[in-house]
Protein backbone atom coordinates (compact mmCIF):
# COMPACT_ATOMS: atom_id res chain seq x y z
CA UNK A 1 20.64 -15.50 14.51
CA UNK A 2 19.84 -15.80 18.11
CA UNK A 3 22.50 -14.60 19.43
CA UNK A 4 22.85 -11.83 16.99
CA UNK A 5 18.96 -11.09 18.40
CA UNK A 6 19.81 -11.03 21.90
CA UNK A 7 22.33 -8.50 21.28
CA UNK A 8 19.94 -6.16 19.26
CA UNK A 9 17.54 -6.84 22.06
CA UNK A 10 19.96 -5.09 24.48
CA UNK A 11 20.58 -2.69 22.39
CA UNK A 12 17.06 -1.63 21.44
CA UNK A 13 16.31 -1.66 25.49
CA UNK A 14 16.83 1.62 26.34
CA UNK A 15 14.80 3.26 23.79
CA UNK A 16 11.71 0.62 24.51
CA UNK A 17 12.25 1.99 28.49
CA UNK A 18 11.70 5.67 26.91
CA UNK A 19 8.75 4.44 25.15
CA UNK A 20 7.36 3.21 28.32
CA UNK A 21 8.20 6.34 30.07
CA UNK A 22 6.81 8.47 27.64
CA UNK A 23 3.25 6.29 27.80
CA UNK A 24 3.40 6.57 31.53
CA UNK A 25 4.00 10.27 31.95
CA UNK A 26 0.98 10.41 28.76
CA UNK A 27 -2.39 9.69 31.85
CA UNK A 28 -4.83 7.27 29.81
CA UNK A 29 -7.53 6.75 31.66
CA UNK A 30 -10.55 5.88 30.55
CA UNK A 31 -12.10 8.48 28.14
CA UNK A 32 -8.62 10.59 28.23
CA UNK A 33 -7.16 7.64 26.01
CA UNK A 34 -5.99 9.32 23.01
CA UNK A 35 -2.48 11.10 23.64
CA UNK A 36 -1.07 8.05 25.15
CA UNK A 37 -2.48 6.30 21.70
CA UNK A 38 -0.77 9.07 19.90
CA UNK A 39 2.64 7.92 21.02
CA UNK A 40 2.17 4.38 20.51
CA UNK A 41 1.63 5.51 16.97
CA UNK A 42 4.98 8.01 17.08
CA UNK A 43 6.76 4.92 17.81
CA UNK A 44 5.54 2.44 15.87
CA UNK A 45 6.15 4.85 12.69
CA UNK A 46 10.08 4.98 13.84
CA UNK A 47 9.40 1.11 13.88
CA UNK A 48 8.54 0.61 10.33
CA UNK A 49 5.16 0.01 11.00
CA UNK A 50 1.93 1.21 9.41
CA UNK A 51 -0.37 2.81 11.65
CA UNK A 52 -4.61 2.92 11.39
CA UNK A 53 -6.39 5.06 13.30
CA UNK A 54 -10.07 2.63 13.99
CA UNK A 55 -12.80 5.49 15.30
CA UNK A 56 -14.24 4.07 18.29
CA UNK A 57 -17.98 4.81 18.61
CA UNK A 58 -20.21 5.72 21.90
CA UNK A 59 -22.05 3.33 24.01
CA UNK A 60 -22.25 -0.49 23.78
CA UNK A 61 -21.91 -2.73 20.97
CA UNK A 62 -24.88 -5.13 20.37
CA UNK A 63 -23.21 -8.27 21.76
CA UNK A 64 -23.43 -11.20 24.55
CA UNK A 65 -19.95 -10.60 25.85
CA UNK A 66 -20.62 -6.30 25.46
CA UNK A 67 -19.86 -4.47 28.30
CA UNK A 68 -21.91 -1.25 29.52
CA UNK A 69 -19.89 1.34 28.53
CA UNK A 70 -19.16 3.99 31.18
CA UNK A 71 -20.87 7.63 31.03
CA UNK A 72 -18.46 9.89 29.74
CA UNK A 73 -18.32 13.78 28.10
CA UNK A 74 -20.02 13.59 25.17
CA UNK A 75 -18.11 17.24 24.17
CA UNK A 76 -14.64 14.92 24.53
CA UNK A 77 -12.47 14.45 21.38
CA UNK A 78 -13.79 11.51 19.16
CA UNK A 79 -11.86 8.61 20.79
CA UNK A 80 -9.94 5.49 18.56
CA UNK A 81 -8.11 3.06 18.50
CA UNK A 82 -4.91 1.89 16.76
CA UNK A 83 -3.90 -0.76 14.67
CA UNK A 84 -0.02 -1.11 13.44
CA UNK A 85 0.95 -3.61 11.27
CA UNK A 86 3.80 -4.57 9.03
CA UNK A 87 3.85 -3.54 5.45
CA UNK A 88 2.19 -5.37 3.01
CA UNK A 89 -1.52 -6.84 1.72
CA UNK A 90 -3.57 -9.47 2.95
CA UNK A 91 -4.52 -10.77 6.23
CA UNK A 92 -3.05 -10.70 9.63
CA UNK A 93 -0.95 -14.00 10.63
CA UNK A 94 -0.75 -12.99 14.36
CA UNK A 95 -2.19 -10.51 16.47
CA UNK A 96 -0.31 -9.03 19.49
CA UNK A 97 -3.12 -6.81 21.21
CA UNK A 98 -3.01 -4.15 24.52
CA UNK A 99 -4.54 -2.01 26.10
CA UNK A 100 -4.13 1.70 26.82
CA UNK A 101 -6.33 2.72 29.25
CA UNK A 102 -5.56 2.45 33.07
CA UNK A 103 -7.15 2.69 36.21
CA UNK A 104 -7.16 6.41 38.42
CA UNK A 105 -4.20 6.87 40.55
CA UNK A 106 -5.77 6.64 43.78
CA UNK A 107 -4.30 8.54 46.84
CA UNK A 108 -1.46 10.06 44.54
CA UNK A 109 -0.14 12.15 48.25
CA UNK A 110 0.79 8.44 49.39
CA UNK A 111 2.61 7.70 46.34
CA UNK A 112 6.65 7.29 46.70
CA UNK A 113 7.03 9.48 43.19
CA UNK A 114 4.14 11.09 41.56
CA UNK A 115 2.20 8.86 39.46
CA UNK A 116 2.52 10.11 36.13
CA UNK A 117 6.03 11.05 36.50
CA UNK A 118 7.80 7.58 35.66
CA UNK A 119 10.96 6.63 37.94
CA UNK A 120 13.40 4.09 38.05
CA UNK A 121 14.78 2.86 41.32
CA UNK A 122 15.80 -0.17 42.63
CA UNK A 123 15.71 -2.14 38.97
CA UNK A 124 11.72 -1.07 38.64
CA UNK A 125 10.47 1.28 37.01
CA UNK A 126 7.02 3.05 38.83
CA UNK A 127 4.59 4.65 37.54
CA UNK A 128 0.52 4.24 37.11
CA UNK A 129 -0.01 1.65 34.09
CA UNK A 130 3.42 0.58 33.87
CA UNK A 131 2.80 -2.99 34.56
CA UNK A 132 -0.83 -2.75 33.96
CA UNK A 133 -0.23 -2.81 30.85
CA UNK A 134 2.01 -0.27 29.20
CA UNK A 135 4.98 -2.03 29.69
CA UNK A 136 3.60 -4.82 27.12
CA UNK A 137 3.69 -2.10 24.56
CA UNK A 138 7.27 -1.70 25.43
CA UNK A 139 8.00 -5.36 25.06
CA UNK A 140 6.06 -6.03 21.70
CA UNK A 141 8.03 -2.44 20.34
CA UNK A 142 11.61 -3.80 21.42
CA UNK A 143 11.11 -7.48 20.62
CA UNK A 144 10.12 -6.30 16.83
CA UNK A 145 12.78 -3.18 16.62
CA UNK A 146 15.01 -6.21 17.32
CA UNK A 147 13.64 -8.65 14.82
CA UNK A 148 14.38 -5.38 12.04
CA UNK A 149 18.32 -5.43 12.55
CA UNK A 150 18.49 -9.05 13.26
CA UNK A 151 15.52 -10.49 10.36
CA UNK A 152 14.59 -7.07 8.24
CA UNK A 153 12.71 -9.76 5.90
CA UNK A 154 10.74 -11.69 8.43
CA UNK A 155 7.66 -10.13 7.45
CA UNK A 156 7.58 -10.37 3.94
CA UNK A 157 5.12 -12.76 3.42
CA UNK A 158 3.12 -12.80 6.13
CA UNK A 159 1.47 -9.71 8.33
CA UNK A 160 1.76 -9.30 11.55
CA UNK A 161 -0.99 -6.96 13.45
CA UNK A 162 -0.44 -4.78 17.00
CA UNK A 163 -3.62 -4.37 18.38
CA UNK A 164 -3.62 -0.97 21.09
CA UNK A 165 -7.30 -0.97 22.25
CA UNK A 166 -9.27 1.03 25.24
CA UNK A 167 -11.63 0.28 27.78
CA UNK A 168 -10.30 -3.31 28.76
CA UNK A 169 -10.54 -2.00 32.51
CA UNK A 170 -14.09 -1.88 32.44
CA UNK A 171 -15.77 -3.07 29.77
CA UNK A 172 -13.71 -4.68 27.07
CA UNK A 173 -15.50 -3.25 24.19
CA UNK A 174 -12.49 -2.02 22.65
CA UNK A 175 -11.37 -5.05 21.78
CA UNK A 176 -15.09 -6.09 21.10
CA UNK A 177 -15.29 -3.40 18.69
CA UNK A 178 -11.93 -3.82 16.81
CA UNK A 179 -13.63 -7.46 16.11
CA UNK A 180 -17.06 -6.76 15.45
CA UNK A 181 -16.75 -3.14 13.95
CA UNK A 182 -13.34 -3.23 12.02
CA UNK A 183 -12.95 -6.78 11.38
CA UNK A 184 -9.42 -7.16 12.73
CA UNK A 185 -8.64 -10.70 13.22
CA UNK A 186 -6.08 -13.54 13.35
CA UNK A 187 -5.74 -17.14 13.43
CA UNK A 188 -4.03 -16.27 17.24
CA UNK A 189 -3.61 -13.56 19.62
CA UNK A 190 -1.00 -12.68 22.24
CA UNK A 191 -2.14 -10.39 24.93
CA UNK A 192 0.68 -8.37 26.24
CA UNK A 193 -0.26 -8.13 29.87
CA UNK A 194 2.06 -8.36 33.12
CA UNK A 195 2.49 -12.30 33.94
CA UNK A 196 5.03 -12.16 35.63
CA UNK A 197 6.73 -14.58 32.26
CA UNK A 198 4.65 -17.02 32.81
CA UNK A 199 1.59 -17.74 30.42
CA UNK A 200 -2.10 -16.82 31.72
CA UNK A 201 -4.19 -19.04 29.93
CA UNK A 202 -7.69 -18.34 31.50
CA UNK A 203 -9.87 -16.09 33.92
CA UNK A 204 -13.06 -15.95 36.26
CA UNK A 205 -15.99 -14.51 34.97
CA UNK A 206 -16.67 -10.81 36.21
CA UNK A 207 -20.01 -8.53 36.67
CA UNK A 208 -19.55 -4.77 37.73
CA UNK A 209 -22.74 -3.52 39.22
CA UNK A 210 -23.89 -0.39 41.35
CA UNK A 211 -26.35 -1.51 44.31
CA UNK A 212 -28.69 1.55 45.47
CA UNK A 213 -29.96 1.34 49.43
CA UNK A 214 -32.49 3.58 51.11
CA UNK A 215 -32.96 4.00 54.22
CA UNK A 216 -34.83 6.82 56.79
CA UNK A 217 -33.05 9.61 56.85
CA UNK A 218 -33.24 12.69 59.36
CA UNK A 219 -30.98 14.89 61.66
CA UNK A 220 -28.21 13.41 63.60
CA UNK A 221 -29.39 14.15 67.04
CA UNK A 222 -32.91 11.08 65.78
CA UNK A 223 -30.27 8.68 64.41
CA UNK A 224 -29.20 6.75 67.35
CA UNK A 225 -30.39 3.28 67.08
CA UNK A 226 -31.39 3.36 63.44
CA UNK A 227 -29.05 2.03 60.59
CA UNK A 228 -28.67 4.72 58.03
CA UNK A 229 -28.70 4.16 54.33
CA UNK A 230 -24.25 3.91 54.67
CA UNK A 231 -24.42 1.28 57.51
CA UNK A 232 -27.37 -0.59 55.64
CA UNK A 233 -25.10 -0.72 52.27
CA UNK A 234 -22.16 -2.32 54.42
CA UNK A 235 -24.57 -4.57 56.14
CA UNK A 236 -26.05 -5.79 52.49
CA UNK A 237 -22.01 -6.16 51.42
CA UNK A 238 -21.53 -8.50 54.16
CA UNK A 239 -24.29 -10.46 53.16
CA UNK A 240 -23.29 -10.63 49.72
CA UNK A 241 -19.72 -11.60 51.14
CA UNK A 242 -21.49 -14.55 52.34
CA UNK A 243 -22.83 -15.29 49.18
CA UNK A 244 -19.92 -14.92 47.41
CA UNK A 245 -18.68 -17.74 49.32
CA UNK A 246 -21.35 -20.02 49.27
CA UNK A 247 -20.55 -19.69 45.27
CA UNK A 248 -16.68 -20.78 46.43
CA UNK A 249 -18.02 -23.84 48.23
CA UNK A 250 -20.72 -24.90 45.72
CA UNK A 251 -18.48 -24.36 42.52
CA UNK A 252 -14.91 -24.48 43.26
CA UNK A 253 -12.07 -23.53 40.83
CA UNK A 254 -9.57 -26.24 40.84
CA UNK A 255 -7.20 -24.17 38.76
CA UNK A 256 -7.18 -21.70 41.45
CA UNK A 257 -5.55 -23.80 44.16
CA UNK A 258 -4.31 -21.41 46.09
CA UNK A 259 -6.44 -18.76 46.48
CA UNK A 260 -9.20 -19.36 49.47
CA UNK A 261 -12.13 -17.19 47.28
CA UNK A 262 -11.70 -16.95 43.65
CA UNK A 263 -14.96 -14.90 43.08
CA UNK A 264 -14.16 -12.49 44.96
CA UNK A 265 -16.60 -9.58 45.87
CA UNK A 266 -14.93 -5.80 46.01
CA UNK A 267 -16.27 -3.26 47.20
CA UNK A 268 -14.71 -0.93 44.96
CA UNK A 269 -16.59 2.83 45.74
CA UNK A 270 -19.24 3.79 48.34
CA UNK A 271 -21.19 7.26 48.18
CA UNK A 272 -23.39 8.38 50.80
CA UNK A 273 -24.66 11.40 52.36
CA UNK A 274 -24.10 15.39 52.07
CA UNK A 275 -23.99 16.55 55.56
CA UNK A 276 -22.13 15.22 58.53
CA UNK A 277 -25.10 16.30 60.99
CA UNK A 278 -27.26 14.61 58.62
CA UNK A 279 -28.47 10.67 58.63
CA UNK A 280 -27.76 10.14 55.19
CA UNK A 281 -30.94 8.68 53.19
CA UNK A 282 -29.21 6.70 50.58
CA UNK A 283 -25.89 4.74 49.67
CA UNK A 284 -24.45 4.06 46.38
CA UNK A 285 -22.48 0.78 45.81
CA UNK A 286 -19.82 -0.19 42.97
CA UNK A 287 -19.43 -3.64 43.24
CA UNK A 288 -17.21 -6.12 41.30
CA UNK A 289 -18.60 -9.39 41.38
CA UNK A 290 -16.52 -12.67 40.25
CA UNK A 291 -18.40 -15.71 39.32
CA UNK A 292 -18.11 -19.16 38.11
CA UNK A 293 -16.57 -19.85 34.27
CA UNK A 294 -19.55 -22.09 34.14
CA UNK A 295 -22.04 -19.30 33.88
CA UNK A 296 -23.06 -16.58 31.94
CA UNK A 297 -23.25 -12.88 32.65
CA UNK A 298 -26.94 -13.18 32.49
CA UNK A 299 -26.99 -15.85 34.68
CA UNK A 300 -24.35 -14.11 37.22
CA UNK A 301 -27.08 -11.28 37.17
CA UNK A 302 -29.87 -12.78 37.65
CA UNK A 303 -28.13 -14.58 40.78
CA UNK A 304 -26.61 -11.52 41.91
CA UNK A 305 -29.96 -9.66 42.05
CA UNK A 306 -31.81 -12.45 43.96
CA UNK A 307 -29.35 -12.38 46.44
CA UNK A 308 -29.19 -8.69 47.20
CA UNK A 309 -33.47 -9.02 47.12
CA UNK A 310 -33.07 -11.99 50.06
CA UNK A 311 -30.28 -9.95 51.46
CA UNK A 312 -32.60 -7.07 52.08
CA UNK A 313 -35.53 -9.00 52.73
CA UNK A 314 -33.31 -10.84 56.16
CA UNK A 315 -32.33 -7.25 57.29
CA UNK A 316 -34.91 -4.73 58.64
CA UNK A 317 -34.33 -1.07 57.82
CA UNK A 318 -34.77 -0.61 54.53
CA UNK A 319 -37.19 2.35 53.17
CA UNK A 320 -37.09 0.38 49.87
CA UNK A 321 -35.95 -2.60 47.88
CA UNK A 322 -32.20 -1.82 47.21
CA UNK A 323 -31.99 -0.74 43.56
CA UNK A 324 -29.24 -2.95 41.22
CA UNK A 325 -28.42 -1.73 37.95
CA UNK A 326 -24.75 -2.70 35.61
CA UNK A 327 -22.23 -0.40 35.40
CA UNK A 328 -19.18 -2.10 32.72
CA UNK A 329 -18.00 -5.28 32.75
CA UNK A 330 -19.89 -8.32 31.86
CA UNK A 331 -17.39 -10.83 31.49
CA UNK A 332 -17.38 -14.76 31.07
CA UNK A 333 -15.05 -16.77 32.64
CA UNK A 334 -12.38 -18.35 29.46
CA UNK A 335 -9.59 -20.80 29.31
CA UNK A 336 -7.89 -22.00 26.59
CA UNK A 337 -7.26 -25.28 26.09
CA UNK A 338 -4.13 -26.31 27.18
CA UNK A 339 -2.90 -28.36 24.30
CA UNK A 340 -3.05 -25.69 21.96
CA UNK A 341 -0.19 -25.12 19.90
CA UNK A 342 -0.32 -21.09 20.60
CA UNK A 343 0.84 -22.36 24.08
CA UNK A 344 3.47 -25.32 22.56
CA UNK A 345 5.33 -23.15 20.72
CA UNK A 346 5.32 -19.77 22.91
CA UNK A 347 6.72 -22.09 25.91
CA UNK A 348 9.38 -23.47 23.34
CA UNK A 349 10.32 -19.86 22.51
CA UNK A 350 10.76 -19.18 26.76
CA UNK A 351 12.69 -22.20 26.99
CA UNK A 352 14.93 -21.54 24.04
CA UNK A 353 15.46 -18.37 25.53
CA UNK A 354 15.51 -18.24 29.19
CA UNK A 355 16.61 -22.43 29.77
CA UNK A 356 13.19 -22.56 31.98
CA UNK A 357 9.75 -24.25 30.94
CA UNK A 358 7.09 -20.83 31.80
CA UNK A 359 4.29 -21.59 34.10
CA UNK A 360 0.55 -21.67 32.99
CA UNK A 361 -1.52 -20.72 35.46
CA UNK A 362 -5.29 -19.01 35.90
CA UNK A 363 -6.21 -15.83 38.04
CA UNK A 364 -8.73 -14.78 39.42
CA UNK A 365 -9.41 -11.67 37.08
CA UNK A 366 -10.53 -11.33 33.71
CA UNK A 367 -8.46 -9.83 30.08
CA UNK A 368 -9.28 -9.09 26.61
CA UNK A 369 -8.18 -12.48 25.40
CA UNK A 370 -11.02 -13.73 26.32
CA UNK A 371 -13.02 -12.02 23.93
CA UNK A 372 -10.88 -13.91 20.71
CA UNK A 373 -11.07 -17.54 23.01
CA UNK A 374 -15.17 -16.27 22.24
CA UNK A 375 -14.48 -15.85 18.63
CA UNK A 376 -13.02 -18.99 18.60
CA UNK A 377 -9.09 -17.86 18.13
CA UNK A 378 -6.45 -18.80 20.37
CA UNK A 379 -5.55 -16.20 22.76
CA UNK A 380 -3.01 -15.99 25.33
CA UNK A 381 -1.19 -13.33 27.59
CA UNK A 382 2.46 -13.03 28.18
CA UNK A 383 4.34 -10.09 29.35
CA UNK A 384 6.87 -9.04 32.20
CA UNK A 385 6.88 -8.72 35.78
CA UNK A 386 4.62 -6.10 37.59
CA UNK A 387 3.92 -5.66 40.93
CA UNK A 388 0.96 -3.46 43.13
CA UNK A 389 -1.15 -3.56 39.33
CA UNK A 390 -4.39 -0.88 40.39
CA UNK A 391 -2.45 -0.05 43.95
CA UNK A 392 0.15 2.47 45.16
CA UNK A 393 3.84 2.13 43.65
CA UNK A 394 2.66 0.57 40.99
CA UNK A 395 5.85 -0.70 39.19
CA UNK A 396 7.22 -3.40 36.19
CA UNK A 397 10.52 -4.97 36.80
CA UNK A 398 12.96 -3.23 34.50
CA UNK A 399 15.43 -6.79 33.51
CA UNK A 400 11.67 -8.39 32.94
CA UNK A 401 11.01 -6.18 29.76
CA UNK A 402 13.89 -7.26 27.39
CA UNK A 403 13.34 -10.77 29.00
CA UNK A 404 9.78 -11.05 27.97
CA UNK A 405 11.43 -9.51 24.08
CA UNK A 406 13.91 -12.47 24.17
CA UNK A 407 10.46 -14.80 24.30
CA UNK A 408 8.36 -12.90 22.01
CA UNK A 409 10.90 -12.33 19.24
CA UNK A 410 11.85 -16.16 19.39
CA UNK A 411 8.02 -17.03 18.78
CA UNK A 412 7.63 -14.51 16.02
CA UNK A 413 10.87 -16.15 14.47
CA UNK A 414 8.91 -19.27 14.57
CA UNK A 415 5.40 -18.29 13.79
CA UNK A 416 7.26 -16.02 10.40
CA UNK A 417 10.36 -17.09 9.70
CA UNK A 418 11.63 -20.35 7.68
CA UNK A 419 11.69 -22.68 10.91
CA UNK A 420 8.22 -22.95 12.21
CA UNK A 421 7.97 -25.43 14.52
């Protein structure tokens, strides 16, 4: 059998590298979600799968964990999500769950091909979302177009779900939605993301927030000597670099060991002025804030809010308190316990597989999964190797897809088939 699924595997690997081609070259980002959906669902028709269309409403679910959803064109095309499943009745046994939407293509001129025109070079395969997270869709497609020539019955008594969901980049209420909303469930999840094979078991929390300065504003020829509204906002940043720190050195991350800062502070977009003989009056800030597992997203805002308040209140110049208002994510840190047998028997499957035991490891990001680990269902993520996720180039190692398939297809084999371990 597993032999006889390796081979289908490799033969099933071109087609799952047009799929992922045809996502790429389909631009999903956030709000523009739907065509991209549309070919998941093309595909997962020629699959044998049954496809559900779940409408996905405006604004913000009312939840803890909710994100605040992102201003968009209310004159858009009704968004939705999609849910394919095996025939049959009943419940869902497993869940494998992605996400379609990706982040802009920023600076597309410096770009080695165009973004949304997928290439393969040098055994990658570039394109914007192709590791981040496309290429899982590819891997969950080929591992279970392999499963249907090798194990046409696997699913015969049991259901197994494939979750494609939206806004994981900012706010997570897709998947938020498909659970509170539609009611789509399992006793365990795997997350398709880009882990380079290994298995990411937890994340930091995350806050997204916009920080408003004002300062004096005036022509350019009065401006020498007096911070304007864009060299205040920097000056607040740096402060709230410092912070950020202090937050490193009072509640470290021992899972993290290698990385000096694991709540890291971005500075994602700055906008500031309309005339370059012009001392620009105020500065808008998008901010990503990282923060301990140990606290809420309440609690992260309520700390992040007194320090931008002390901030400004250490630093003269400012023509009023610095506004802060939430712009997406609101995320709390997750981890799942490590002794769960979600992670026993996915690692067995890698080993069987590959001959290697897959590392666990944290990061110092955030995913959907932890949004079932809330729910109180195992959730982990898997997928292949990606490299420059939300930069230029961004690519997926080609030989990493059907290797992540040769995993997944094992598991499934053990979570449906006659053998469970």
């Amino acid at each position: 059998m597993r032999s006889s699924l390796d081979e289908a595997i490799d033969a099933e690997t071109e087609g799952a590298l047009r799929v992922l081609e045809r996502l790429i070259a389909a631009p999903s980002l956030v709000g523009e979600e739907q065509a991209a959906l549309e070919v998941f669902e093309e595909e997962a028709r020629s699959t044998g799968l049954t496809v559900r269309r779940l409408p996905f409403p405006a604004g913000s679910p009312a939840h803890p964990c909710a994100g605040v959803a992102p201003d968009l064109d209310p004159s858009a095309m009704p968004r939705f999500q999609v849910l394919v499943s095996t025939p049959g009745d009943g419940p869902l046994h497993l869940l494998l769950n992605g996400h379609m939407d990706i982040v802009p293509a920023d600076a597309p001129e410096l770009w080695t091909s165009p973004p949304f025109s997928p290439e393969r070079r040098d055994g990658w395969l570039y394109g914007r979302g192709a590791a981040d997270m496309k290429s899982g869709f590819a891997v969950g497609l080929l591992a279970l177009r392999a499963l249907r020539r090798t194990a046409p019955d696997l699913f015969a008594r049991q259901r197994l779900g494939f979750l494609a969901v939206v806004e994981e980049e900012c706010t997570g209420n897709g998947t938020l939605q498909s659970l509170l909303q539609d009611g789509i469930t399992a006793p365990e999840v795997v997350v398709l993301e880009s882990t380079d094979l290994g298995l990411l078991t937890g994340g930091i929390g995350v806050l997204w927030a916009e920080v408003t300065v004002v300062a004096q504003s005036g022509h350019a020829h009065t401006s020498e000597g007096k911070a304007n509204a864009a060299q205040m906002g920097l000056r607040l940043v740096s402060a709230l670099h410092h912070w950020a720190a202090g937050i490193a050195a009072a509640h470290p991350e021992p899972d993290l060991p290698g990385l000096a800062q694991p709540y890291a502070l971005n500075l994602g977009r700055i906008r500031s002025g309309d005339w370059t003989s012009s001392s620009p009056a105020t500065a808008v800030l998008d901010l990503r804030v990282g923060f301990p597992r140990a606290w809420t997203p309440d609690e992260a805002e309520a700390r992040l809010r007194a320090a931008v308040t002390q901030a400004a209140a250490e630093e003269p110049g400012f023509a009023a308190a610095p506004r802060v208002r939430l712009t997406g994510l609101r995320a709390r840190g997750y981890r799942l316990n490590d002794r769960a047998v979600l992670l026993r028997d996915l690692a067995a499957a890698h080993c069987e597989a590959h001959g290697t035991v897959p590392d666990r490891f944290l990061l110092g990001t955030t995913t959907d999964a932890r949004l079932y680990l809330d729910a109180g269902i195992p959730a982990v993520c898997f997928g292949p190797r990606g490299r420059n996720l939300h930069g230029i180039d961004e690519a997926v190692e080609i030989a990493s897809i059907p290797a992540a398939a040769r995993t997944l297809a094992r598991f499934l084999l053990r979570r449906f088939g006659e053998d469970p371990v």
